[in-house]
N, C-alpha and C. Protein backbone atom coordinates (compact mmCIF):
# COMPACT_ATOMS: atom_id res chain seq x y z
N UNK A 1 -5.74 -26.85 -29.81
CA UNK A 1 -6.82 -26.40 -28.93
C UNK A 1 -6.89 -27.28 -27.69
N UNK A 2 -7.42 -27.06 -26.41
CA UNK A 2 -7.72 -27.51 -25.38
C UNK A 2 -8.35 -28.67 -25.78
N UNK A 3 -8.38 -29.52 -24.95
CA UNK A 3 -9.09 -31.44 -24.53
C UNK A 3 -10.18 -30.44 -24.25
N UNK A 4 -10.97 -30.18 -23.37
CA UNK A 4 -11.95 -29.50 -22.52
C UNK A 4 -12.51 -28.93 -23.06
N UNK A 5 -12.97 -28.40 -24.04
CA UNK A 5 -13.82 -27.45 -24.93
C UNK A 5 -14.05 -28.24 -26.81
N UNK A 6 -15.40 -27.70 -26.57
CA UNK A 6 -15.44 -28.64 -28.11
C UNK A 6 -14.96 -28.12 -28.74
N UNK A 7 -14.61 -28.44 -30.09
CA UNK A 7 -13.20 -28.17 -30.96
C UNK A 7 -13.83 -27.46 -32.28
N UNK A 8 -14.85 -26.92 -31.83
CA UNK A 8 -15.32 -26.07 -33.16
C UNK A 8 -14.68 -25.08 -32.92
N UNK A 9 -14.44 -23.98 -33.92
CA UNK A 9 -13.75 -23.04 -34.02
C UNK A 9 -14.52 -21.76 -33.22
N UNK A 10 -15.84 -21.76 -33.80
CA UNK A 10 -16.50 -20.66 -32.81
C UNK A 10 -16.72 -21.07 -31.40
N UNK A 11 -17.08 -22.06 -30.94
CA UNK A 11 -16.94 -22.61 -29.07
C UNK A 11 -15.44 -22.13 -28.21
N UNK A 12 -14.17 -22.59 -28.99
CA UNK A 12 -12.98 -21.90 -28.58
C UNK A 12 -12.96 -20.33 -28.53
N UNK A 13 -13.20 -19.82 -29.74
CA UNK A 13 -13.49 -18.23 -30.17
C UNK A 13 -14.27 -17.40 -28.87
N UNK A 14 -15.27 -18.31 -28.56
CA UNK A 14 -16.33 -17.57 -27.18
C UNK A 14 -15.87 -18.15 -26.20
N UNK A 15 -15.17 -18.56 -25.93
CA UNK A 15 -14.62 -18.77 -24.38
C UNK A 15 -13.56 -18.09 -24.44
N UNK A 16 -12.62 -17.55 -25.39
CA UNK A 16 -11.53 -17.25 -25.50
C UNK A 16 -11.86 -15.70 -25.36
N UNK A 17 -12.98 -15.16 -25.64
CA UNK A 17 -13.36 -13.64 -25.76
C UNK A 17 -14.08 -13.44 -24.42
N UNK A 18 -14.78 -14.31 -23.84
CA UNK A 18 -15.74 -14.38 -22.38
C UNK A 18 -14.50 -14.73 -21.11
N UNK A 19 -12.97 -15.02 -21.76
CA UNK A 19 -12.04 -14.97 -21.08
C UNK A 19 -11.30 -13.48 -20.94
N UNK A 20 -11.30 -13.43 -21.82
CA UNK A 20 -10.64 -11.58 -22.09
C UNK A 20 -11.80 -10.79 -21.47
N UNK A 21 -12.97 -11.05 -21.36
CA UNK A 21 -14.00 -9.90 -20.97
C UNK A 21 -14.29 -10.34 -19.50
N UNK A 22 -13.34 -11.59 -18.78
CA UNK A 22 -13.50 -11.48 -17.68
C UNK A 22 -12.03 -10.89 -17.36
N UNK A 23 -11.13 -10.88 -17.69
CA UNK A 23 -9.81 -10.40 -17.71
C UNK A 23 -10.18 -8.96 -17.39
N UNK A 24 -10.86 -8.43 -18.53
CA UNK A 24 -11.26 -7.05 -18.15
C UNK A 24 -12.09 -6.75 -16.87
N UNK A 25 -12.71 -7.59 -16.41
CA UNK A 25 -13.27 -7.52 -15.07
C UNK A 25 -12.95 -7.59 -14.19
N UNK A 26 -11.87 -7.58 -13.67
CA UNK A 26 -10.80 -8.01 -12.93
C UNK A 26 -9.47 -7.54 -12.69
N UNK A 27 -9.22 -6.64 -14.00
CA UNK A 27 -7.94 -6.02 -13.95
C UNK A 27 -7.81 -5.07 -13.06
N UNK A 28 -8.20 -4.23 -12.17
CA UNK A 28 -8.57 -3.46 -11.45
C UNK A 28 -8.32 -4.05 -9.54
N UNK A 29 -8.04 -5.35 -9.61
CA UNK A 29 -8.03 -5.88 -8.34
C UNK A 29 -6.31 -5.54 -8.08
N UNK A 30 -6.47 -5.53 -6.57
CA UNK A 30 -5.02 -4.99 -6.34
C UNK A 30 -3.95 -6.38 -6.53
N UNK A 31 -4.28 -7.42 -7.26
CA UNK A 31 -3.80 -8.31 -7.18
C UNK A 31 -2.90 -8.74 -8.89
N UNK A 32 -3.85 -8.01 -9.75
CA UNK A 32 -4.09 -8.47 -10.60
C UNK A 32 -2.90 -8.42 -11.78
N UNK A 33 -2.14 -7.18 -11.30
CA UNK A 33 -0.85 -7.73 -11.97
C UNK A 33 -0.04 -8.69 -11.78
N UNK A 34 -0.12 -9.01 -10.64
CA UNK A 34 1.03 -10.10 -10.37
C UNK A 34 -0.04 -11.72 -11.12
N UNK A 35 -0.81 -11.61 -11.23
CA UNK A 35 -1.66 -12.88 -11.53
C UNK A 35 -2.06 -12.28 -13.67
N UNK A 36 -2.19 -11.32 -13.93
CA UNK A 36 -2.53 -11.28 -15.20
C UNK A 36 -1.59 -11.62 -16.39
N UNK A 37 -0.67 -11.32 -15.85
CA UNK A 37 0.79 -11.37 -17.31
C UNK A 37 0.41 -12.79 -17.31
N UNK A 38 0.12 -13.50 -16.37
CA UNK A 38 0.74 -15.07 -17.07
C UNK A 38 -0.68 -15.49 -17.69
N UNK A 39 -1.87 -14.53 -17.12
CA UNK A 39 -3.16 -15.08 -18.20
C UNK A 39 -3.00 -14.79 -19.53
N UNK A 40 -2.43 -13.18 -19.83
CA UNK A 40 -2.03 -12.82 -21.01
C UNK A 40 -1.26 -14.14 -22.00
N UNK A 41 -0.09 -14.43 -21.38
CA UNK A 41 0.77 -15.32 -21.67
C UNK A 41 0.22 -16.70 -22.20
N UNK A 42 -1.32 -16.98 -20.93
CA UNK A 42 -1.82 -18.63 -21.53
C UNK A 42 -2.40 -18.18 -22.73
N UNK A 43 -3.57 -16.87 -22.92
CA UNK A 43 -4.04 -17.05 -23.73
C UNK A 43 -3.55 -16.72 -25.07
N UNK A 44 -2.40 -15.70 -25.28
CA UNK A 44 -1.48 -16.25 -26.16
C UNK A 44 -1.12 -17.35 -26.94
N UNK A 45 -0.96 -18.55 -26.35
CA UNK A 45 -0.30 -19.62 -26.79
C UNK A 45 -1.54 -20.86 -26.76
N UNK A 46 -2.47 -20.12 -26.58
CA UNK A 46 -4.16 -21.25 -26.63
C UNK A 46 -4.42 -22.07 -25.59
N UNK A 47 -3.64 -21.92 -24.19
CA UNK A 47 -3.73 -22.50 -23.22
C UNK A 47 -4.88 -21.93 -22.23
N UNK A 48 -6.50 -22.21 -22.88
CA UNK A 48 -6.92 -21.41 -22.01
C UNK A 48 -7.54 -21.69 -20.92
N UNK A 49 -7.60 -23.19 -20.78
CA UNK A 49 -7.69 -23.74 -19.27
C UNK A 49 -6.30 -23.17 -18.54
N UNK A 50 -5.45 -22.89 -18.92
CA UNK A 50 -4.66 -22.60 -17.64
C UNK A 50 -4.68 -20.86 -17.49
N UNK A 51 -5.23 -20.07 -18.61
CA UNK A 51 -5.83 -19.04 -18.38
C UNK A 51 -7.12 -19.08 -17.14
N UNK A 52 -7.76 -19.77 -17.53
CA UNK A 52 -9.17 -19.83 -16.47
C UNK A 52 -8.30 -19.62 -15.43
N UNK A 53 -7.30 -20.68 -14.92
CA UNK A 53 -6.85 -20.99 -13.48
C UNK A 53 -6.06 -19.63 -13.01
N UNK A 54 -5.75 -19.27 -13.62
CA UNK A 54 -4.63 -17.92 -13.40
C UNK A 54 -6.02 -17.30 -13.07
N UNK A 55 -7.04 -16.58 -13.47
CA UNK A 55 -8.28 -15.58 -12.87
C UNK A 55 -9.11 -16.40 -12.10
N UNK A 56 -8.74 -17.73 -11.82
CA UNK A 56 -9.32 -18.49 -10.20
C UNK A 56 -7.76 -18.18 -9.09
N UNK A 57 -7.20 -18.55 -9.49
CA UNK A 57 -5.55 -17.71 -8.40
C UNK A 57 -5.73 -16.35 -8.31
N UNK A 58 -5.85 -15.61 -8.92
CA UNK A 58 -6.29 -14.09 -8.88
C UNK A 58 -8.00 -13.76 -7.63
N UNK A 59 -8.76 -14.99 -8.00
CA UNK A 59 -9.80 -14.42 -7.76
C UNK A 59 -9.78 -14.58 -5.66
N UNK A 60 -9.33 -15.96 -5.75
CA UNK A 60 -8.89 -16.78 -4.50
C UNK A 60 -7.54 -16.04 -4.04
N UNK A 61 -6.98 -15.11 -4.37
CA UNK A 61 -5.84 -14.63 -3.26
C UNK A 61 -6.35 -14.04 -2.41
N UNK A 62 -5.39 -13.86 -1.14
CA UNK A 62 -5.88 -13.40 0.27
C UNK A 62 -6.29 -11.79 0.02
N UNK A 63 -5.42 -11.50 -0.70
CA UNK A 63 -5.71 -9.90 -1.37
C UNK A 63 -7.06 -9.42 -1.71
N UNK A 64 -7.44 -10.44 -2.64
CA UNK A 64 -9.17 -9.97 -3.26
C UNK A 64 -10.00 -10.20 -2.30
N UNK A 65 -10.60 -9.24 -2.06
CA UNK A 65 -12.47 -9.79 -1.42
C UNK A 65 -13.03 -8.85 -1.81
N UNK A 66 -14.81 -9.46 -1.62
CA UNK A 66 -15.58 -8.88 -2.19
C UNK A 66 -16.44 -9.25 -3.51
N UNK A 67 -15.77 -10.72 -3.99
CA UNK A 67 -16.19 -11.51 -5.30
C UNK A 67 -17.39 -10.96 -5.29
N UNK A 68 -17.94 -10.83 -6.86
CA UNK A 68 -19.35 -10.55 -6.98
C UNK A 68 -19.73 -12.13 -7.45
N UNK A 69 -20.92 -12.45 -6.88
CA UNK A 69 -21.87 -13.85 -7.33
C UNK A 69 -21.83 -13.79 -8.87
N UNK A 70 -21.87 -12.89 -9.67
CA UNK A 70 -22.04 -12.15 -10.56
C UNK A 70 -20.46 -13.20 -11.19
N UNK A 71 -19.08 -13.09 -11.08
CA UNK A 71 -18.07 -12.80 -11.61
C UNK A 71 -18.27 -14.73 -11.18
N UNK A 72 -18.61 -14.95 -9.86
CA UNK A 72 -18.21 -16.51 -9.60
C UNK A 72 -19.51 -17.24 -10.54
N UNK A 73 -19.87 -16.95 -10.86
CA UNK A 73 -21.61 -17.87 -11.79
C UNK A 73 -20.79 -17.22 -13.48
N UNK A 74 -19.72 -16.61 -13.79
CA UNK A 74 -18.95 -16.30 -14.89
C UNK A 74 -18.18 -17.59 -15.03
N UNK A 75 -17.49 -17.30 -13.74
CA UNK A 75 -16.36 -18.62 -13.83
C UNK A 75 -16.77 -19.68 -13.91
N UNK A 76 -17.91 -20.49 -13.07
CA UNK A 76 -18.51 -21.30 -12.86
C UNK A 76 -19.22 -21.42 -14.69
N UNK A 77 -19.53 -20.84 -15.20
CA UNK A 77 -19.97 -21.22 -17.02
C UNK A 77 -18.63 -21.49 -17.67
N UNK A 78 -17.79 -20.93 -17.20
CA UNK A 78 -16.55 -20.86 -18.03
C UNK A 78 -16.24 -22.78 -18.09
N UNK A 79 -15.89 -22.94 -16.64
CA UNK A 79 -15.93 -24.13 -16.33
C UNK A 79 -16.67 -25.21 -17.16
N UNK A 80 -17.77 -25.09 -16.76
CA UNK A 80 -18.86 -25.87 -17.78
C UNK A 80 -18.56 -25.99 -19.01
N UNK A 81 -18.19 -24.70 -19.34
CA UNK A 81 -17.98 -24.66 -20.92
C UNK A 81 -16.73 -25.53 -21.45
N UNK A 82 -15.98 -25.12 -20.68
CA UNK A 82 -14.69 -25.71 -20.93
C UNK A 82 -14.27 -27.51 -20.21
N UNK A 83 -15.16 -27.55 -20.00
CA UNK A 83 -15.52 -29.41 -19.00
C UNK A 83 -14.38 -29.14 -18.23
N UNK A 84 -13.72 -28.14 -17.56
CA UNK A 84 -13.40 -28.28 -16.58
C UNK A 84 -14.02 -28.76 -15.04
N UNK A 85 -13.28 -29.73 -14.09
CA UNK A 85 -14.05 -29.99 -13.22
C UNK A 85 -13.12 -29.62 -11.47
N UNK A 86 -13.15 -28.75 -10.74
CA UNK A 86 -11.88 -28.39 -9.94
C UNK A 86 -12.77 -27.42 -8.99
N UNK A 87 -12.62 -27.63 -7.88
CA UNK A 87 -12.91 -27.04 -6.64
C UNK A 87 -12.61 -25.31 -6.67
N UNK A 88 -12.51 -24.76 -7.54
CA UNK A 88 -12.52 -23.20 -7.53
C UNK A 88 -13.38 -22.47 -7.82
N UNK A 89 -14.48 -23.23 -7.72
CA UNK A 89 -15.69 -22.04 -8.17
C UNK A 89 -16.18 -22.43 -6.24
N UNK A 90 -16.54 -23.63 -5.60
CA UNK A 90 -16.67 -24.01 -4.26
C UNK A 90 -15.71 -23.03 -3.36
N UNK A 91 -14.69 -22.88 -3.86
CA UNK A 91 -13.71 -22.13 -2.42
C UNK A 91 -13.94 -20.63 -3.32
N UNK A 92 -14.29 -20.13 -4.08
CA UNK A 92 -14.89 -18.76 -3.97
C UNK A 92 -16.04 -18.48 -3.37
N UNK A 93 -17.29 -19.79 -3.73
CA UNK A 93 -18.37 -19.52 -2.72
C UNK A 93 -18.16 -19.24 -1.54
N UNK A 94 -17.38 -19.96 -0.60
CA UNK A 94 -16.42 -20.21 0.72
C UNK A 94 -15.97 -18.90 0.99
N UNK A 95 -15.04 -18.38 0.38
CA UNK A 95 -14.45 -17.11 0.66
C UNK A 95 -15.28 -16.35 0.68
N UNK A 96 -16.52 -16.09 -0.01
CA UNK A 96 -18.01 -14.86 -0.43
C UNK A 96 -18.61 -14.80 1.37
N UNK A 97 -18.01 -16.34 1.77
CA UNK A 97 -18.74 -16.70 3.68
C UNK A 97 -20.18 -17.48 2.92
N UNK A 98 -20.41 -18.63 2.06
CA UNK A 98 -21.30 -19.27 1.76
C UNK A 98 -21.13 -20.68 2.25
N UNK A 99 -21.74 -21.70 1.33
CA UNK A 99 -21.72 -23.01 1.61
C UNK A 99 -20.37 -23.68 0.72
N UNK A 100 -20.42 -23.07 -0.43
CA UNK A 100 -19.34 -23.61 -1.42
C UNK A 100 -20.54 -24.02 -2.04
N UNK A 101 -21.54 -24.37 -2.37
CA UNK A 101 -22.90 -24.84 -2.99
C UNK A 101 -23.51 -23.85 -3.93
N UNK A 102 -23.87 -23.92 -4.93
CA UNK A 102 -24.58 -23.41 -5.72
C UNK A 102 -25.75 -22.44 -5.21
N UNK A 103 -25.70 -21.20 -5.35
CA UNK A 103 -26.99 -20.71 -4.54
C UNK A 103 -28.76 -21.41 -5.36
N UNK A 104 -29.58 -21.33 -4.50
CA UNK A 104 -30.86 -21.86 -5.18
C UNK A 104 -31.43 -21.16 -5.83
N UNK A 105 -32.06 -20.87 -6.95
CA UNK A 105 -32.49 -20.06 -8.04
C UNK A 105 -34.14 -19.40 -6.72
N UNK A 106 -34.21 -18.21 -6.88
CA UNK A 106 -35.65 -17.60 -6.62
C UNK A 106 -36.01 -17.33 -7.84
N UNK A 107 -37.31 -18.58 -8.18
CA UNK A 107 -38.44 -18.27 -9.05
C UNK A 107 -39.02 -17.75 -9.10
């Protein structure tokens, strides 16, 4: 299993399924074949930090626009979840035309 995710069996299990159900969110981008086989491929073999990164390369090509806040606050938990720490949730804000900053919650 991944360094980055706690090593219980169900914590891997839900990132590994909240990975596939963003996979499915995504498959549809005109990009997404050339970027999905090799997510298929990480998560195959339990590599699923380098799955994450393959649907941050997918999400960040010049090809995609249009990110929903929605799909980047996905990735951005994924992250968390997985103690990943890497400038790809910031350069999707960036690309959306934001700050790269967290938007502020309206209470």
């Amino acid at each position: 299993m991944g360094a980055g995710v706690n090593e219980s069996h169900e914590d891997w299990a839900g990132v590994e399924a909240e990975l596939r159900a963003m996979r499915a969110s995504v498959s549809g981008l005109p990009a997404a074949r050339e970027f999905l086989w090799l997510f298929d491929e990480f998560v195959e073999v339990n590599e699923l930090e380098l799955a994450l990164e393959s649907l941050c390369d997918l999400l960040l090509d010049e090809s995609t626009a249009g990110v929903s806040e929605e799909i980047v606050a996905r990735i951005e938990m994924l992250h968390g979840r997985m103690k990943i720490s890497d400038d790809c949730v910031a350069k999707m804000r960036i690309k959306m035309g934001g700050s790269g900053e967290v938007p502020k919650r309206r209470d």
